[in-house]
Protein backbone atom coordinates (compact mmCIF):
# COMPACT_ATOMS: atom_id res chain seq x y z
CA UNK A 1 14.52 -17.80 -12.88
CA UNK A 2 14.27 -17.04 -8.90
CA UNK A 3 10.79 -17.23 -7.49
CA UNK A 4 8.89 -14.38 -7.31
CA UNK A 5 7.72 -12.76 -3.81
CA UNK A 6 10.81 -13.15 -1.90
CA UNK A 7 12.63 -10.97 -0.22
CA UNK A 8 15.84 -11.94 -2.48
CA UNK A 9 13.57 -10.76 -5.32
CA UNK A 10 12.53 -7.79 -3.20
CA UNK A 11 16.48 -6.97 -3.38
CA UNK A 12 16.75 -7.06 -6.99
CA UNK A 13 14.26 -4.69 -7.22
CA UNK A 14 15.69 -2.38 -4.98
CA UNK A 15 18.43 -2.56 -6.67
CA UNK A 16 16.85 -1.33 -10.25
CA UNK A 17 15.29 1.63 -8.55
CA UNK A 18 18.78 2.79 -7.15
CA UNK A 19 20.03 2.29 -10.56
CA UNK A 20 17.47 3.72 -12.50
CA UNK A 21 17.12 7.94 -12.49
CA UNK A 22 14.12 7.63 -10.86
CA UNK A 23 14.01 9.71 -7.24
CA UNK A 24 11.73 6.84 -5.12
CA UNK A 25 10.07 9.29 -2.75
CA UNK A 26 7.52 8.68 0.59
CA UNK A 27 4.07 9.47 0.07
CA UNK A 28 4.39 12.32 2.46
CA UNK A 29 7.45 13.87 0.41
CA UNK A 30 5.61 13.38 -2.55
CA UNK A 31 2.87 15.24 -1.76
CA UNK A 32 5.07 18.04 -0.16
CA UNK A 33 8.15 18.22 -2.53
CA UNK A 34 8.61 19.34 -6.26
CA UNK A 35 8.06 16.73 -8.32
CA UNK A 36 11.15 15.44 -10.52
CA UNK A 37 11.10 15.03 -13.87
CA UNK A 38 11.25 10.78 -12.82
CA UNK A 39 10.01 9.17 -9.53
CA UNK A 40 9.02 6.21 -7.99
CA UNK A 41 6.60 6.54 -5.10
CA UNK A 42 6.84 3.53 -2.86
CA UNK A 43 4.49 2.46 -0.17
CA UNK A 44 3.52 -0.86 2.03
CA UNK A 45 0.67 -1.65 3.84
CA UNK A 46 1.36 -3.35 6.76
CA UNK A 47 -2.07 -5.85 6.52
CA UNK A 48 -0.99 -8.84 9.45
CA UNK A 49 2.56 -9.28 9.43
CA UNK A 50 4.69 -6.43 10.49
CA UNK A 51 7.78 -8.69 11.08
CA UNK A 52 7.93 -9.40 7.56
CA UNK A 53 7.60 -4.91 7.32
CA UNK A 54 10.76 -4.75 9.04
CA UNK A 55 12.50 -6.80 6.91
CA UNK A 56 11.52 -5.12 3.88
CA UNK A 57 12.41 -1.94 5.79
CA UNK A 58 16.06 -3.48 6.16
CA UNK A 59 16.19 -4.09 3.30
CA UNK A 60 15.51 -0.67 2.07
CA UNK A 61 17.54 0.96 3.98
CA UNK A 62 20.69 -0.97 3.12
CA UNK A 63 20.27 0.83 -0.52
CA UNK A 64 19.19 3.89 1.03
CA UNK A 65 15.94 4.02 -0.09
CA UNK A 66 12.88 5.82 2.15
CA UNK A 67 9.63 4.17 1.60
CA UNK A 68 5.92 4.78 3.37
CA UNK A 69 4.29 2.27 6.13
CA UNK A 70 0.52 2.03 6.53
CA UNK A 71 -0.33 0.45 9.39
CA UNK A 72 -3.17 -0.85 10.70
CA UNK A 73 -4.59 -0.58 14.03
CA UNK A 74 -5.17 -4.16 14.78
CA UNK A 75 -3.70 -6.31 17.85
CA UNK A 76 -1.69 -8.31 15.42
CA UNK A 77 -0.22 -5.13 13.40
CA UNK A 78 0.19 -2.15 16.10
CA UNK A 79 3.49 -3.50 17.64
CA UNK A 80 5.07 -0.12 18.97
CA UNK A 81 8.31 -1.61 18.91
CA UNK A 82 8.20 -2.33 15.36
CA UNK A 83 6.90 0.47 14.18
CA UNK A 84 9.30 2.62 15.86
CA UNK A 85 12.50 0.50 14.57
CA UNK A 86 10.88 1.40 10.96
CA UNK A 87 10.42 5.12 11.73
CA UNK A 88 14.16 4.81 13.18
CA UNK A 89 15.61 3.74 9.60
CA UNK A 90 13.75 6.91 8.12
CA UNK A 91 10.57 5.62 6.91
CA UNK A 92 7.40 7.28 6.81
CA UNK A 93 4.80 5.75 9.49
CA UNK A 94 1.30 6.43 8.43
CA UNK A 95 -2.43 5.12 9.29
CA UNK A 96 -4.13 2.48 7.19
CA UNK A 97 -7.53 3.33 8.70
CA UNK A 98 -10.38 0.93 8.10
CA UNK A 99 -13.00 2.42 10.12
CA UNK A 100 -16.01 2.55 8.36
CA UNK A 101 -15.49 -1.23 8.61
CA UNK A 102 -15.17 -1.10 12.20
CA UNK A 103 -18.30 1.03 12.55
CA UNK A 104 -20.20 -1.17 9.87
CA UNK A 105 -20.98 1.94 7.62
CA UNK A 106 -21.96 4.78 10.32
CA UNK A 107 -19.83 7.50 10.30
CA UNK A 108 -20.46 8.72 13.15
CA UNK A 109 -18.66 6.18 15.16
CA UNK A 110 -16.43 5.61 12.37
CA UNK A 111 -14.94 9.20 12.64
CA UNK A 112 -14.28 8.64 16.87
CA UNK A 113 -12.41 5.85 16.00
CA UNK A 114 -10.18 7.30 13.12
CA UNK A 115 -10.06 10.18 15.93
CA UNK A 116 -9.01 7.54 18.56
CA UNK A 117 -7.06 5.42 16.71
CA UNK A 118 -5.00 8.23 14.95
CA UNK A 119 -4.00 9.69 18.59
CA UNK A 120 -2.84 6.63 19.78
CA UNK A 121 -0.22 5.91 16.78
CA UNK A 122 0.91 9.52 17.06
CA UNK A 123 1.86 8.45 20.62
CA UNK A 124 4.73 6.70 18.41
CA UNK A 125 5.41 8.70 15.48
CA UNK A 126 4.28 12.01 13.65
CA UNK A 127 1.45 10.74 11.16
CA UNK A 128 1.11 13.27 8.40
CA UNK A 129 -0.59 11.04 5.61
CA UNK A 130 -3.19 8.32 5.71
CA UNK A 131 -4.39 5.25 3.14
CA UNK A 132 -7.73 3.50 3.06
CA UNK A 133 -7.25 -0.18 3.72
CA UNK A 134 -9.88 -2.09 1.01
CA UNK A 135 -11.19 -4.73 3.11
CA UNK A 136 -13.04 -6.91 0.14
CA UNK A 137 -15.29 -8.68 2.15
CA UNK A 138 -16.78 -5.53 3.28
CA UNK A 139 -19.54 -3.20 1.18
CA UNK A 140 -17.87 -0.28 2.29
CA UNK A 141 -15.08 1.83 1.01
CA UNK A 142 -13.56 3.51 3.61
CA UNK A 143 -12.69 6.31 1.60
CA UNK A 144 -16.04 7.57 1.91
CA UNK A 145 -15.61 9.14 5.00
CA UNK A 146 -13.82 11.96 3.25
CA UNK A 147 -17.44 12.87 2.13
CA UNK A 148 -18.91 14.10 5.16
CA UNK A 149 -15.45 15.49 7.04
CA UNK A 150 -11.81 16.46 6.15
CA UNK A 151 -8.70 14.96 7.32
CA UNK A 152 -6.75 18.39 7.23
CA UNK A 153 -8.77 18.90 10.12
CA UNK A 154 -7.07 16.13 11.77
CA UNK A 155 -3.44 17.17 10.82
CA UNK A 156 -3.21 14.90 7.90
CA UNK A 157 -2.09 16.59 4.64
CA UNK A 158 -3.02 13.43 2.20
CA UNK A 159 -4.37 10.49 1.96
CA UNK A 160 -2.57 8.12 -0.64
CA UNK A 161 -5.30 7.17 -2.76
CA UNK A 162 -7.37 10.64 -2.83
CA UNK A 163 -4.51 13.36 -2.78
CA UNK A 164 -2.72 11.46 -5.81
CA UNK A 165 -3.73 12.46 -9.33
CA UNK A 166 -4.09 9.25 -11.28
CA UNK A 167 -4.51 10.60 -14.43
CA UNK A 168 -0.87 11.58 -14.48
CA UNK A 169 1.45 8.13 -12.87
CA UNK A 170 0.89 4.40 -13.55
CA UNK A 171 0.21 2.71 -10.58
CA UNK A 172 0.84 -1.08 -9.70
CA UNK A 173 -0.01 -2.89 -6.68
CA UNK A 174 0.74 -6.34 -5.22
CA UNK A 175 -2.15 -7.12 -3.50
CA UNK A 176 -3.71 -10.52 -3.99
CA UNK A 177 0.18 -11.21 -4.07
CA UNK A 178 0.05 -10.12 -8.05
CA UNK A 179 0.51 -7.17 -9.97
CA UNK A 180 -1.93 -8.17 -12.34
CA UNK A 181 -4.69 -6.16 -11.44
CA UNK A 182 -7.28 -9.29 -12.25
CA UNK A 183 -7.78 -10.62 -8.27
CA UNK A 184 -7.97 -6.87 -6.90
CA UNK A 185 -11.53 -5.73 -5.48
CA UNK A 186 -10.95 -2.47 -4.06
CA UNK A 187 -7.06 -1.74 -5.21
CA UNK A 188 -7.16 -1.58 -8.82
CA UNK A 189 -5.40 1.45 -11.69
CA UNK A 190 -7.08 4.14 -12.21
CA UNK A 191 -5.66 4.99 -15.16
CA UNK A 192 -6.76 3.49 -18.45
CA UNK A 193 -3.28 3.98 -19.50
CA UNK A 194 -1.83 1.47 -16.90
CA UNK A 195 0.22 -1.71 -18.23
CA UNK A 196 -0.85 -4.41 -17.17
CA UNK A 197 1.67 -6.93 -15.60
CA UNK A 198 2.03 -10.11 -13.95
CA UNK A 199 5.27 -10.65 -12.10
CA UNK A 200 8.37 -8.64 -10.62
CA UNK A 201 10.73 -9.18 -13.21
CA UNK A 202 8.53 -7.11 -15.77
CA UNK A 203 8.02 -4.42 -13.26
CA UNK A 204 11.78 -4.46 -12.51
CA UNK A 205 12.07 -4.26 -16.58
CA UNK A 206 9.28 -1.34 -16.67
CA UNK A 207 11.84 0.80 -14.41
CA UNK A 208 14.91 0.27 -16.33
CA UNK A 209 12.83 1.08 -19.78
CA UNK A 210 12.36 4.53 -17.96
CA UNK A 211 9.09 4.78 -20.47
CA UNK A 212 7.14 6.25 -17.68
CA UNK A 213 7.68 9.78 -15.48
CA UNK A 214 5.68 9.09 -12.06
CA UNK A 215 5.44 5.27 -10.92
CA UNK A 216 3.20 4.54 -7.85
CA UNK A 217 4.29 1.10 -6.28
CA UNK A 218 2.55 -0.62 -3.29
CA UNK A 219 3.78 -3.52 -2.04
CA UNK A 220 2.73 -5.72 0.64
CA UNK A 221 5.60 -7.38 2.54
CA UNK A 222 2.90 -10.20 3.96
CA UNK A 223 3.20 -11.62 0.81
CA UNK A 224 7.11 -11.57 0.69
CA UNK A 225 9.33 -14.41 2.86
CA UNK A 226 12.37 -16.31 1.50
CA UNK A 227 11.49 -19.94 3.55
CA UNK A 228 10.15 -22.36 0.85
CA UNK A 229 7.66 -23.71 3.05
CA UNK A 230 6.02 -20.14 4.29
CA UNK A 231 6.23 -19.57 0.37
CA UNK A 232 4.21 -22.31 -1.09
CA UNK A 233 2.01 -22.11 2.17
CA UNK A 234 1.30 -18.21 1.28
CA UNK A 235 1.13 -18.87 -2.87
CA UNK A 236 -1.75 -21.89 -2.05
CA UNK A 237 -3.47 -19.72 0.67
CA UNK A 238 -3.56 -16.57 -1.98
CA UNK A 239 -4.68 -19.08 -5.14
CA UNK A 240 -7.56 -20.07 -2.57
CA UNK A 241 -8.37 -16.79 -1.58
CA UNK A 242 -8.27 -15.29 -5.04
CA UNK A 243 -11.23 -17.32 -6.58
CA UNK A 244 -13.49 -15.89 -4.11
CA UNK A 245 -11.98 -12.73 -4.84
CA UNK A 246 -13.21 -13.16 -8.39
CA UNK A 247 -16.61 -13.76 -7.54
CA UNK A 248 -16.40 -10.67 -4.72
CA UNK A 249 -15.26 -8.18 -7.52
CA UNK A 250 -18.63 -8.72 -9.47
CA UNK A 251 -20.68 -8.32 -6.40
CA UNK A 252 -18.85 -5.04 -5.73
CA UNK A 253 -19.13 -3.57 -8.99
CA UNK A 254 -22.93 -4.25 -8.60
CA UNK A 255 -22.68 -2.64 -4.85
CA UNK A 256 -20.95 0.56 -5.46
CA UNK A 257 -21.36 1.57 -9.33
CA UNK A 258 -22.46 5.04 -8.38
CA UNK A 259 -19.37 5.28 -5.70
CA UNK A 260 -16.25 6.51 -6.58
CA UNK A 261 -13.17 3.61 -6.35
């Protein structure tokens, strides 16, 4: 069996989404389309490595699929070049804001710099959706800005966690570099409903069953490289990083019962 979290792998599973009858829509086209009787929506957050987005881009575009970007506004992640090549191939760009973060919980400041911060990535592209990025060291969810003001005031018609109705798609995320939900703090189904699954292979299985109507997929090309070195590196690193995680999930629960997540 290939290892999992490759980009080869990444290919296979392109592959069984071209070949399924699923439509794989954007976030944005989701939200703005009629919804088919079977689709895959498919989005990345673009967390530290956006070299690695570009490849998964590539990728996607050599079966034709469209797929939504989130990135962040960070020195190591807002490369305009990069960003642009993606848009180029047909991809949605959108903002993975983390600014109640940034303003360490007042929203004051936090909504100048989603102001700021949105303006200067429309310099590049035309942002029509945003997505919280779940920072799990932090107490805050930056979804919570969406209490106090609106994003349709800013030109945004969704955000990717909040303008999706859960109750009625499966959703299944990478992050921790897994798909079992287990290591994820601020990313985890909201559906009681929702398999639960380990690796690739059984998600790849899950869309050729065709058991499901409306699959949400996020996947986080940081966690995806074909070198065996950058691999094992990554799978150690995320093993590490994921026992803390454990004990971070308990202290958030404790946090944030009353909060929406």
């Amino acid at each position: 069996m290939s290892l999992d979290f490759t980009f080869a792998k990444y290919k296979r599973f392109c592959e069984a989404m071209i070949n399924s009858n699923y439509k794989i829509l954007t976030v944005k086209e989701y939200l703005t389309s009629s919804k088919p009787d079977k689709c895959i929506i498919l989005r990345h957050d673009v967390d530290l490595k956006p070299d690695r987005s570009l490849k998964a881009a590539e990728i996607e575009n050599e079966f034709g699929i469209r797929s939504t970007y989130y990135f962040r506004m960070t020195d190591e992640v807002f490369q305009p070049e990069i960003i642009k090549r993606i848009a180029e191939l047909g991809h949605e760009i959108g903002y993975h804001y983390e600014v109640l973060d940034k303003a360490k919980g007042d929203f004051a400041k936090a909504i100048e710099i989603f102001k700021r911060e949105l303006d200067e990535l429309r310099k590049l592209c035309d942002i029509k959706t945003i997505c919280m990025h779940g920072n799990s060291r932090t107490e805050w969810d930056n979804r919570d800005l969406w209490r106090i003001y609106d994003f349709r005031e800013f030109g945004i018609i969704g955000e990717a966690y909040l303008s999706v109705d859960f109750s009625k798609i499966v959703y299944f995320s990478d992050t921790a570099r897994t798909w079992n939900p287990k290591y994820k703090v601020k990313d985890i189904p909201m559906n009681p409903a929702n398999p639960i699954i380990d690796k690739t292979d059984e998600l790849i299985k899950l869309i050729k069953t065709k058991e499901f109507s409306c699959i949400y997929i996020l996947m986080h090309p940081d966690d995806w490289c074909d070198e065996f070195g950058k691999w094992l590196s990554n799978l150690i690193i995320r093993k590490f990083k994921n026992v803390g995680k454990s004990i971070l999930k308990q202290r958030w629960k404790k946090v944030n019962k009353t909060k929406h997540v």
